[in-house]
N, C-alpha and C. Protein backbone atom coordinates (compact mmCIF):
# COMPACT_ATOMS: atom_id res chain seq x y z
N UNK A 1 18.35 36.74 10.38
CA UNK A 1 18.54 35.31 10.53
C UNK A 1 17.84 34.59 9.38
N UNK A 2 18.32 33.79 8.70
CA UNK A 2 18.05 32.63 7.86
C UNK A 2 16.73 31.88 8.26
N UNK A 3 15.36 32.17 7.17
CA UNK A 3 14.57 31.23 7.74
C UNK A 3 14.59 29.24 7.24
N UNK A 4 15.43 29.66 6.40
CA UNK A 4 16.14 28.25 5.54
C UNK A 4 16.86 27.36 6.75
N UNK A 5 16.96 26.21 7.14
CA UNK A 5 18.01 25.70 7.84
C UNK A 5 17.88 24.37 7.43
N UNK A 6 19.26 24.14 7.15
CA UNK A 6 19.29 22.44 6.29
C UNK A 6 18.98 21.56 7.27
N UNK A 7 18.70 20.36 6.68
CA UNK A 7 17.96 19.18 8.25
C UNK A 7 18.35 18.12 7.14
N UNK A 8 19.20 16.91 8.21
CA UNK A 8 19.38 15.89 7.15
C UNK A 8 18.25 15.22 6.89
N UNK A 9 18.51 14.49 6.42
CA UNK A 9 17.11 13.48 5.41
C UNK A 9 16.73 12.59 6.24
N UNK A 10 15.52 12.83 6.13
CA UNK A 10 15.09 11.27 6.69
C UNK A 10 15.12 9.87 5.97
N UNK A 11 15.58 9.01 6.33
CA UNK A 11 15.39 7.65 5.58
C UNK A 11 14.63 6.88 6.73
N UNK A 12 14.10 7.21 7.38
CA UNK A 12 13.82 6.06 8.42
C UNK A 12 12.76 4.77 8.27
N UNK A 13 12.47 5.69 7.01
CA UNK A 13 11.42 4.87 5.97
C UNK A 13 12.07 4.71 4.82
N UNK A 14 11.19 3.53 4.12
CA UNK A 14 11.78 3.52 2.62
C UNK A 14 10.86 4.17 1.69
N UNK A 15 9.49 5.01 2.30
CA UNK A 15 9.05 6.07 1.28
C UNK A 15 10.13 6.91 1.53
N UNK A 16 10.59 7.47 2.44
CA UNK A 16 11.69 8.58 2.67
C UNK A 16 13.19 8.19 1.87
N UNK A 17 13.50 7.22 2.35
CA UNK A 17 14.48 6.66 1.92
C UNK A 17 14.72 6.46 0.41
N UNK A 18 13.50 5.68 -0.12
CA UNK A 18 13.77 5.92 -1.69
C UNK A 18 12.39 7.00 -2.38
N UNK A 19 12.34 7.91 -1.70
CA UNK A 19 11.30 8.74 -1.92
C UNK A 19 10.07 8.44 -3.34
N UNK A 20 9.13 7.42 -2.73
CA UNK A 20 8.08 6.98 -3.01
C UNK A 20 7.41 6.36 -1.83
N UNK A 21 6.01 6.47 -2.23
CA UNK A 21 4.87 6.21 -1.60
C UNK A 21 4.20 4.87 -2.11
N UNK A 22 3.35 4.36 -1.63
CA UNK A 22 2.38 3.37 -2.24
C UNK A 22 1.69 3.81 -2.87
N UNK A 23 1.67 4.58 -2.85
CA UNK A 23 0.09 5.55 -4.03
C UNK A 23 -0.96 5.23 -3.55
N UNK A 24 -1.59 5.00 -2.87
CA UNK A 24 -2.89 4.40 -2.42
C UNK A 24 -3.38 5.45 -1.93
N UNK A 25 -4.42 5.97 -2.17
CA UNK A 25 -5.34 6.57 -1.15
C UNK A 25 -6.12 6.24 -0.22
N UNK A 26 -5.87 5.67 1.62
CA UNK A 26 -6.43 4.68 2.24
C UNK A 26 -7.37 5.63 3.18
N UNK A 27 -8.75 5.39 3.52
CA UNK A 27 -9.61 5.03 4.26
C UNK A 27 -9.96 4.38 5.13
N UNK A 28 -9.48 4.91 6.49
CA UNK A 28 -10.05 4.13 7.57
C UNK A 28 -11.04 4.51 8.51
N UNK A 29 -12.42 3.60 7.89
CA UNK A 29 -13.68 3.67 8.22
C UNK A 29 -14.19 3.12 9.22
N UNK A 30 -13.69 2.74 9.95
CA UNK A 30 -13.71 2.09 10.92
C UNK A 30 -13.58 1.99 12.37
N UNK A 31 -14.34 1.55 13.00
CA UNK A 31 -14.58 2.15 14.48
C UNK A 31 -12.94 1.50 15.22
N UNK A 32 -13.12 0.59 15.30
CA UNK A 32 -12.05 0.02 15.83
C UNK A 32 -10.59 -0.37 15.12
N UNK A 33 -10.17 0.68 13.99
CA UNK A 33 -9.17 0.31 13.14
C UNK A 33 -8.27 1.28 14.46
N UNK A 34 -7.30 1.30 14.62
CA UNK A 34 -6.29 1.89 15.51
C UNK A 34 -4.68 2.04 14.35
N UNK A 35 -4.00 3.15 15.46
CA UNK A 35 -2.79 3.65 14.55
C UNK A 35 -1.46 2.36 14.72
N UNK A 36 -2.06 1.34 14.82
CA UNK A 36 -1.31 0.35 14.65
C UNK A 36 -1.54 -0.21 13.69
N UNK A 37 -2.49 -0.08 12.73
CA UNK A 37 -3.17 -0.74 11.94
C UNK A 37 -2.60 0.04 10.65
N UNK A 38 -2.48 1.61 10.83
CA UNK A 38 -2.27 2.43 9.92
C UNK A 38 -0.51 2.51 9.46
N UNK A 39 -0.19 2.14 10.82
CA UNK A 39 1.63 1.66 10.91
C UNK A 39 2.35 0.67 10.25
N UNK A 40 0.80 -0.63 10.01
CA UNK A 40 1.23 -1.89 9.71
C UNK A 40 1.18 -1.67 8.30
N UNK A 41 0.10 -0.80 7.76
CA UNK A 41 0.14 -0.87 6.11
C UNK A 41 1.38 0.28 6.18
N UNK A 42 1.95 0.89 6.26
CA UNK A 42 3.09 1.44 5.74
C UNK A 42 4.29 0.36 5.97
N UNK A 43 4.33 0.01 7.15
CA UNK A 43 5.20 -0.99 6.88
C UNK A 43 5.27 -2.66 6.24
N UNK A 44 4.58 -2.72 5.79
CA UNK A 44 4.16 -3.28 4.67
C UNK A 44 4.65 -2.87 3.38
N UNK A 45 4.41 -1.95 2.92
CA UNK A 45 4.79 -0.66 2.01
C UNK A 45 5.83 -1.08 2.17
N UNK A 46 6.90 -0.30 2.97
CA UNK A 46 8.20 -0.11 3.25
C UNK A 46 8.91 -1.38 3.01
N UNK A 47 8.53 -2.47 3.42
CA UNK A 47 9.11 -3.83 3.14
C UNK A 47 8.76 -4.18 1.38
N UNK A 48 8.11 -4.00 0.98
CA UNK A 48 7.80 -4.10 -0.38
C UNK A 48 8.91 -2.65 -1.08
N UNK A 49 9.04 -1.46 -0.60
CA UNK A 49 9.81 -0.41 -1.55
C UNK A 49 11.19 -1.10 -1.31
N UNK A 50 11.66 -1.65 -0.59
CA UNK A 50 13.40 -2.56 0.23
C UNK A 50 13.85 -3.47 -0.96
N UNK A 51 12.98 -3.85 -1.64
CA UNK A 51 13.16 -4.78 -2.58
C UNK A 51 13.20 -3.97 -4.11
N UNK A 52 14.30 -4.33 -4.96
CA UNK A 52 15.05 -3.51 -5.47
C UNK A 52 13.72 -3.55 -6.85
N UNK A 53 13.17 -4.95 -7.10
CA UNK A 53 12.22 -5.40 -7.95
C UNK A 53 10.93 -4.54 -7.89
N UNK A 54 10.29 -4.52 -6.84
CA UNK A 54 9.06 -3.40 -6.32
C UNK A 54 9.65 -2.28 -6.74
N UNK A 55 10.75 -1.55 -6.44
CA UNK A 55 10.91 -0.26 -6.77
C UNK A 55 10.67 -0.02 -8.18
N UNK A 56 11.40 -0.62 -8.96
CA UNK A 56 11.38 0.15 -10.26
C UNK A 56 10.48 -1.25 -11.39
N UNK A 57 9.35 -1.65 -10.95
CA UNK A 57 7.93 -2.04 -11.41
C UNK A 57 7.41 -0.55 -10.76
N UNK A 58 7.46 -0.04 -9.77
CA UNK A 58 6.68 1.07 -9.29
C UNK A 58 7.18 2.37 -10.30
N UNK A 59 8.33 2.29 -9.91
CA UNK A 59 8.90 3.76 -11.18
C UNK A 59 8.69 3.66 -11.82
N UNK A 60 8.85 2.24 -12.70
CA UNK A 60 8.59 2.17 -14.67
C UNK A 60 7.27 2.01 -14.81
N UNK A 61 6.12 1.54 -14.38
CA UNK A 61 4.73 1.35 -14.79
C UNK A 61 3.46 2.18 -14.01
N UNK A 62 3.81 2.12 -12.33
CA UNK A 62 2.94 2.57 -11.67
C UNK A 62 3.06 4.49 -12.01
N UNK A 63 4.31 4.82 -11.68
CA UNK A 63 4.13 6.19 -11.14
C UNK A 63 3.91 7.33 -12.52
N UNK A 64 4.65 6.51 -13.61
CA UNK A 64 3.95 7.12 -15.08
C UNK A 64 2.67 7.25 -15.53
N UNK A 65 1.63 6.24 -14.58
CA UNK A 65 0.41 6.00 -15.07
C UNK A 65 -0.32 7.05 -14.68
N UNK A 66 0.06 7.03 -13.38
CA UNK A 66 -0.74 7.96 -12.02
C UNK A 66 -2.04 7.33 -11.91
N UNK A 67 -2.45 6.40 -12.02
CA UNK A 67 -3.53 5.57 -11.44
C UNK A 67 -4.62 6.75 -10.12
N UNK A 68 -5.68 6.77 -10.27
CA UNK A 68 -6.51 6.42 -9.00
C UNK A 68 -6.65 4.99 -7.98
N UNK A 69 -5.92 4.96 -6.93
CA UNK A 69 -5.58 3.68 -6.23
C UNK A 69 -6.29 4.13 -4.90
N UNK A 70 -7.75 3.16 -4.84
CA UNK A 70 -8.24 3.68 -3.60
C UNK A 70 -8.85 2.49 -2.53
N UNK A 71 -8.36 2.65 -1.30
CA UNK A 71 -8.27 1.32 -0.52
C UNK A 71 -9.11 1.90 0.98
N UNK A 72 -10.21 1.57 1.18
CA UNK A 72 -10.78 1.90 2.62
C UNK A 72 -11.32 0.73 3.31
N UNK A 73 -11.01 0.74 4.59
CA UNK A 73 -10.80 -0.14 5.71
C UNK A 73 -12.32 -0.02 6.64
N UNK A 74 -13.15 -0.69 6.63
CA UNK A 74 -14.63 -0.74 6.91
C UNK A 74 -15.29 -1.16 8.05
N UNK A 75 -16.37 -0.82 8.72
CA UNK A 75 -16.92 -1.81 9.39
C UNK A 75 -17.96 -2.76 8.73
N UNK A 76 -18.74 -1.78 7.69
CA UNK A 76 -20.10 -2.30 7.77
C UNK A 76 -19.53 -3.55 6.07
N UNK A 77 -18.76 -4.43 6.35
CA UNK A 77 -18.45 -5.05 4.98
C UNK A 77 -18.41 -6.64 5.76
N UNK A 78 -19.05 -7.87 4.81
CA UNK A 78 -18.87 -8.74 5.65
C UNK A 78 -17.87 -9.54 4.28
N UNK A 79 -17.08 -8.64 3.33
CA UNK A 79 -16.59 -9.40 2.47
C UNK A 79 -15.11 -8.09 1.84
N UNK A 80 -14.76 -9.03 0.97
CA UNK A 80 -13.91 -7.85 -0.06
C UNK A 80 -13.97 -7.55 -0.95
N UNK A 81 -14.30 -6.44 -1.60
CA UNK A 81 -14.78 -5.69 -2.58
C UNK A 81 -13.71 -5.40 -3.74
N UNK A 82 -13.62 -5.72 -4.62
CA UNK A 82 -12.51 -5.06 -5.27
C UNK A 82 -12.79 -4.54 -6.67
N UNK A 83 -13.01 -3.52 -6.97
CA UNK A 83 -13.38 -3.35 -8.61
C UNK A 83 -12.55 -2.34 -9.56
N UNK A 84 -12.28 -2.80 -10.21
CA UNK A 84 -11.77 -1.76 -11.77
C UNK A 84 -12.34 -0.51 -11.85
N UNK A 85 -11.68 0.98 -11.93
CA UNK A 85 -12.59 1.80 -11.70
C UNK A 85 -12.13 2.18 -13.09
N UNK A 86 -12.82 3.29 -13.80
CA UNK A 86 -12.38 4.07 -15.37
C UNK A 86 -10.67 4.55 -14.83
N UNK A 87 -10.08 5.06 -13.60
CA UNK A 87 -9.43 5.76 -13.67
C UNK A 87 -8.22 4.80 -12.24
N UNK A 88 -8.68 3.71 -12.10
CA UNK A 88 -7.44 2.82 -10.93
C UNK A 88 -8.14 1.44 -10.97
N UNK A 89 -8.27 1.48 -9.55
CA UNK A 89 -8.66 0.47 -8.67
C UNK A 89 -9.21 0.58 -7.13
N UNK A 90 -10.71 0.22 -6.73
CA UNK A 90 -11.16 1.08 -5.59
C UNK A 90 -11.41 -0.53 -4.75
N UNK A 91 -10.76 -0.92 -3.34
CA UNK A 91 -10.58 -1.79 -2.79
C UNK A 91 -11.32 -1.57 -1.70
N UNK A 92 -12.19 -2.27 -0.75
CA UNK A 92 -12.96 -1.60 0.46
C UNK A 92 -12.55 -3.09 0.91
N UNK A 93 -11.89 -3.39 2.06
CA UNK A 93 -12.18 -4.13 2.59
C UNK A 93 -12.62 -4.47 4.35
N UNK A 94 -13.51 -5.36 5.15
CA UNK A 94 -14.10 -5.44 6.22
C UNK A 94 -12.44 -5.19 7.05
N UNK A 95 -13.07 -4.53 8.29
CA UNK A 95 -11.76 -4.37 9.39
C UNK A 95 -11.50 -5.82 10.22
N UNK A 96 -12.47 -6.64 9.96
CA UNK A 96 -12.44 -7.93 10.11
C UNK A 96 -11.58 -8.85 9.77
N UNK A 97 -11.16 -8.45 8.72
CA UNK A 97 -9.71 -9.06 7.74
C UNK A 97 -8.05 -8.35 8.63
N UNK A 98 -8.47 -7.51 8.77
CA UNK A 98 -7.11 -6.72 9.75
C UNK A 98 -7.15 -7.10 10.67
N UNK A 99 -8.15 -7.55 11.77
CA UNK A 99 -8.33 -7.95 12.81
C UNK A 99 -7.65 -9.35 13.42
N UNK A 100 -8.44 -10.09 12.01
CA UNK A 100 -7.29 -11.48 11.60
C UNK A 100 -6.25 -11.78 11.54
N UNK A 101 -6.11 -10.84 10.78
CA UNK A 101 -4.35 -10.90 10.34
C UNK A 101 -3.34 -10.16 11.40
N UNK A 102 -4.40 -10.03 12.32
CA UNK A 102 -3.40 -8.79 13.43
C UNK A 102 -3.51 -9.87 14.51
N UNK A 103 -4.42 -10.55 14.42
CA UNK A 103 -4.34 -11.98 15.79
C UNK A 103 -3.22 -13.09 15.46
N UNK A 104 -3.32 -13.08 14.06
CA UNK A 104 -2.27 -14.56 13.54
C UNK A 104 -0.78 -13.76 13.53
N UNK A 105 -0.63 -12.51 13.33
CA UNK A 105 0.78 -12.08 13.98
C UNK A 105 1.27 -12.03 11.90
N UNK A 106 0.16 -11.89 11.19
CA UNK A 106 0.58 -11.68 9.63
C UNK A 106 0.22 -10.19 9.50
N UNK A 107 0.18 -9.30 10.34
CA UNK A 107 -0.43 -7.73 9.75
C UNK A 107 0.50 -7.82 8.68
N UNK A 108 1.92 -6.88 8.91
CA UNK A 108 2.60 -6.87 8.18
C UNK A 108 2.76 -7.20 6.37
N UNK A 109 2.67 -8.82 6.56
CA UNK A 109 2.17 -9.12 5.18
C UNK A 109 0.86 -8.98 4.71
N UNK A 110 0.08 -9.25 5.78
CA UNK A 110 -1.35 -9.08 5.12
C UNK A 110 -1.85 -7.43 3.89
N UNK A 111 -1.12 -6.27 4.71
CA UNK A 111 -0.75 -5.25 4.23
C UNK A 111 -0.34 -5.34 2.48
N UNK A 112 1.07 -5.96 2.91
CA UNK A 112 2.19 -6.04 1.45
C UNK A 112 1.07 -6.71 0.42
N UNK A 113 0.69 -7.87 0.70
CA UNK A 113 -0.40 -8.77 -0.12
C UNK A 113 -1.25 -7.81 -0.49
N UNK A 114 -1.96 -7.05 0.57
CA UNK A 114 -3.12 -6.22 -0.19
C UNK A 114 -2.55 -4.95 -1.31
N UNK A 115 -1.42 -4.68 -0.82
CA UNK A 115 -1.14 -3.74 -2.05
C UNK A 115 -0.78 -4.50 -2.95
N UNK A 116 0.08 -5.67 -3.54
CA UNK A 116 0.51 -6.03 -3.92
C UNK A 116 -0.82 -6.47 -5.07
N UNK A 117 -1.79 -6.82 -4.55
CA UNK A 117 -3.58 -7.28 -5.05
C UNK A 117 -4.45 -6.33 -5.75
N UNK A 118 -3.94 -4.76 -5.39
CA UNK A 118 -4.31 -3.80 -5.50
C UNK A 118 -3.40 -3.39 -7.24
N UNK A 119 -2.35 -3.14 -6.92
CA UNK A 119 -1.35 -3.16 -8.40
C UNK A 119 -1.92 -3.68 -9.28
N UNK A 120 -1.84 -5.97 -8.54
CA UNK A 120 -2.05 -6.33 -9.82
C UNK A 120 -3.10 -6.48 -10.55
N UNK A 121 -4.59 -6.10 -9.53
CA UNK A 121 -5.87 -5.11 -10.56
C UNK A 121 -5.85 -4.03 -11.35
N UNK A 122 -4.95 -3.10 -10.88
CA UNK A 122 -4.75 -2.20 -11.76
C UNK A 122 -3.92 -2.65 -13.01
N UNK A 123 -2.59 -3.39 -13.06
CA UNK A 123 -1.95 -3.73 -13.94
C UNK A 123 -2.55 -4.71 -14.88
N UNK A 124 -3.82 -5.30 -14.23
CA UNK A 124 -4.62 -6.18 -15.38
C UNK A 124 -5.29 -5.64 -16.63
N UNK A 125 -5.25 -4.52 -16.13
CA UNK A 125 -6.28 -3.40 -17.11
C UNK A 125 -5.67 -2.33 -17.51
N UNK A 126 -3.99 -2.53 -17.90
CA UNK A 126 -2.98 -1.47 -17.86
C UNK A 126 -2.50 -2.25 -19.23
N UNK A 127 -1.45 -1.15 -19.66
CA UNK A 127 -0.73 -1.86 -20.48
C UNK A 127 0.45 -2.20 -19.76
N UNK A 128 0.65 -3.06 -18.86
CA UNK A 128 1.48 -3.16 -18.33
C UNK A 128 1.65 -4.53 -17.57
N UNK A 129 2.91 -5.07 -17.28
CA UNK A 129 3.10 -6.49 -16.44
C UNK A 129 2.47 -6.35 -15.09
N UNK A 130 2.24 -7.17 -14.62
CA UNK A 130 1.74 -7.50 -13.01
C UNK A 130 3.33 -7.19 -11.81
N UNK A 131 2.75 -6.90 -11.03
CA UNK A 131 3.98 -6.42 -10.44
C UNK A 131 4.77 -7.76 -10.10
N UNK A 132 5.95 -7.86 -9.50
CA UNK A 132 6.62 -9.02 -8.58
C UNK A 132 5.94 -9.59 -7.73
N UNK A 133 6.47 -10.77 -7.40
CA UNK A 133 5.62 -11.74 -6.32
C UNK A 133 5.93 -10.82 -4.84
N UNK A 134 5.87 -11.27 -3.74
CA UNK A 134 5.94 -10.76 -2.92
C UNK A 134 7.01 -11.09 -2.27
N UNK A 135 8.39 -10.23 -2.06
CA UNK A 135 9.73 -10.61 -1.08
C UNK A 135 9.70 -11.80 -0.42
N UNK A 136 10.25 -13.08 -0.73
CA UNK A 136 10.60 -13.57 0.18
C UNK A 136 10.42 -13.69 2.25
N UNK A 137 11.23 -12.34 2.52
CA UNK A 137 11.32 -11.71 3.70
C UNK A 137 10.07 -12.04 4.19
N UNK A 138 8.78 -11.45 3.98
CA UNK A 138 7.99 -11.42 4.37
C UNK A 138 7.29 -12.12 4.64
């Protein structure tokens, strides 16, 4: 018997769908961050890869670079951290900010915005344009 067996594709995402990721390496440090929280930044993501503009700013500048892109989600932060590293961009921000944005019913964007914040630190210190504004949609 065949240990090979074809399986259609997933698209159910638009990392799947247009097979890319956010690149981020995320950290969640946090006592009370939950997998809703971890759901909301992908879909975030996913609403940002939908848009034809995000995609290929991500193909043509981000994914050639290969950046270090590093984003962790905190308790002990009463602010947001964001600094230029030799090799990306390392983002820490309080779970306090998610918390917010998860009461006002903005996770979603709050997400897209933070990657979107995240890029355009890295792209400041790149040879490269700042990414697109943020979809409409969102």
């Amino acid at each position: 018997m065949d240990d090979w067996v074809e399986r259609p594709e997933d698209t159910s995402s638009a990392r799947a769908k247009y097979r890319l990721g956010h690149l981020i390496n995320t950290a969640w440090l946090a006592d009370s961050a939950a997998s809703r929280h971890v759901s909301a930044l992908e879909a975030g993501w996913d609403a940002l890869a939908e848009d034809p503009e995000w995609r290929a700013w991500v193909r043509e500048h981000l994914i050639p670079a290969d950046p270090f892109l590093y984003l962790a989600i905190r308790d002990d932060l009463d602010r947001r951290r964001m600094l230029k590293t030799k090799s990306g961009v390392s983002v820490h921000v309080p779970i306090a900010e998610v918390l917010a944005a998860e009461e006002s019913g903005e996770l979603v964007k709050f997400f897209a915005a933070l990657i979107g914040a995240i890029y355009a630190k890295w792209a400041s210190g790149a040879d490269c344009p700042a990414p697109p504004m943020l979809p409409e949609h969102l």
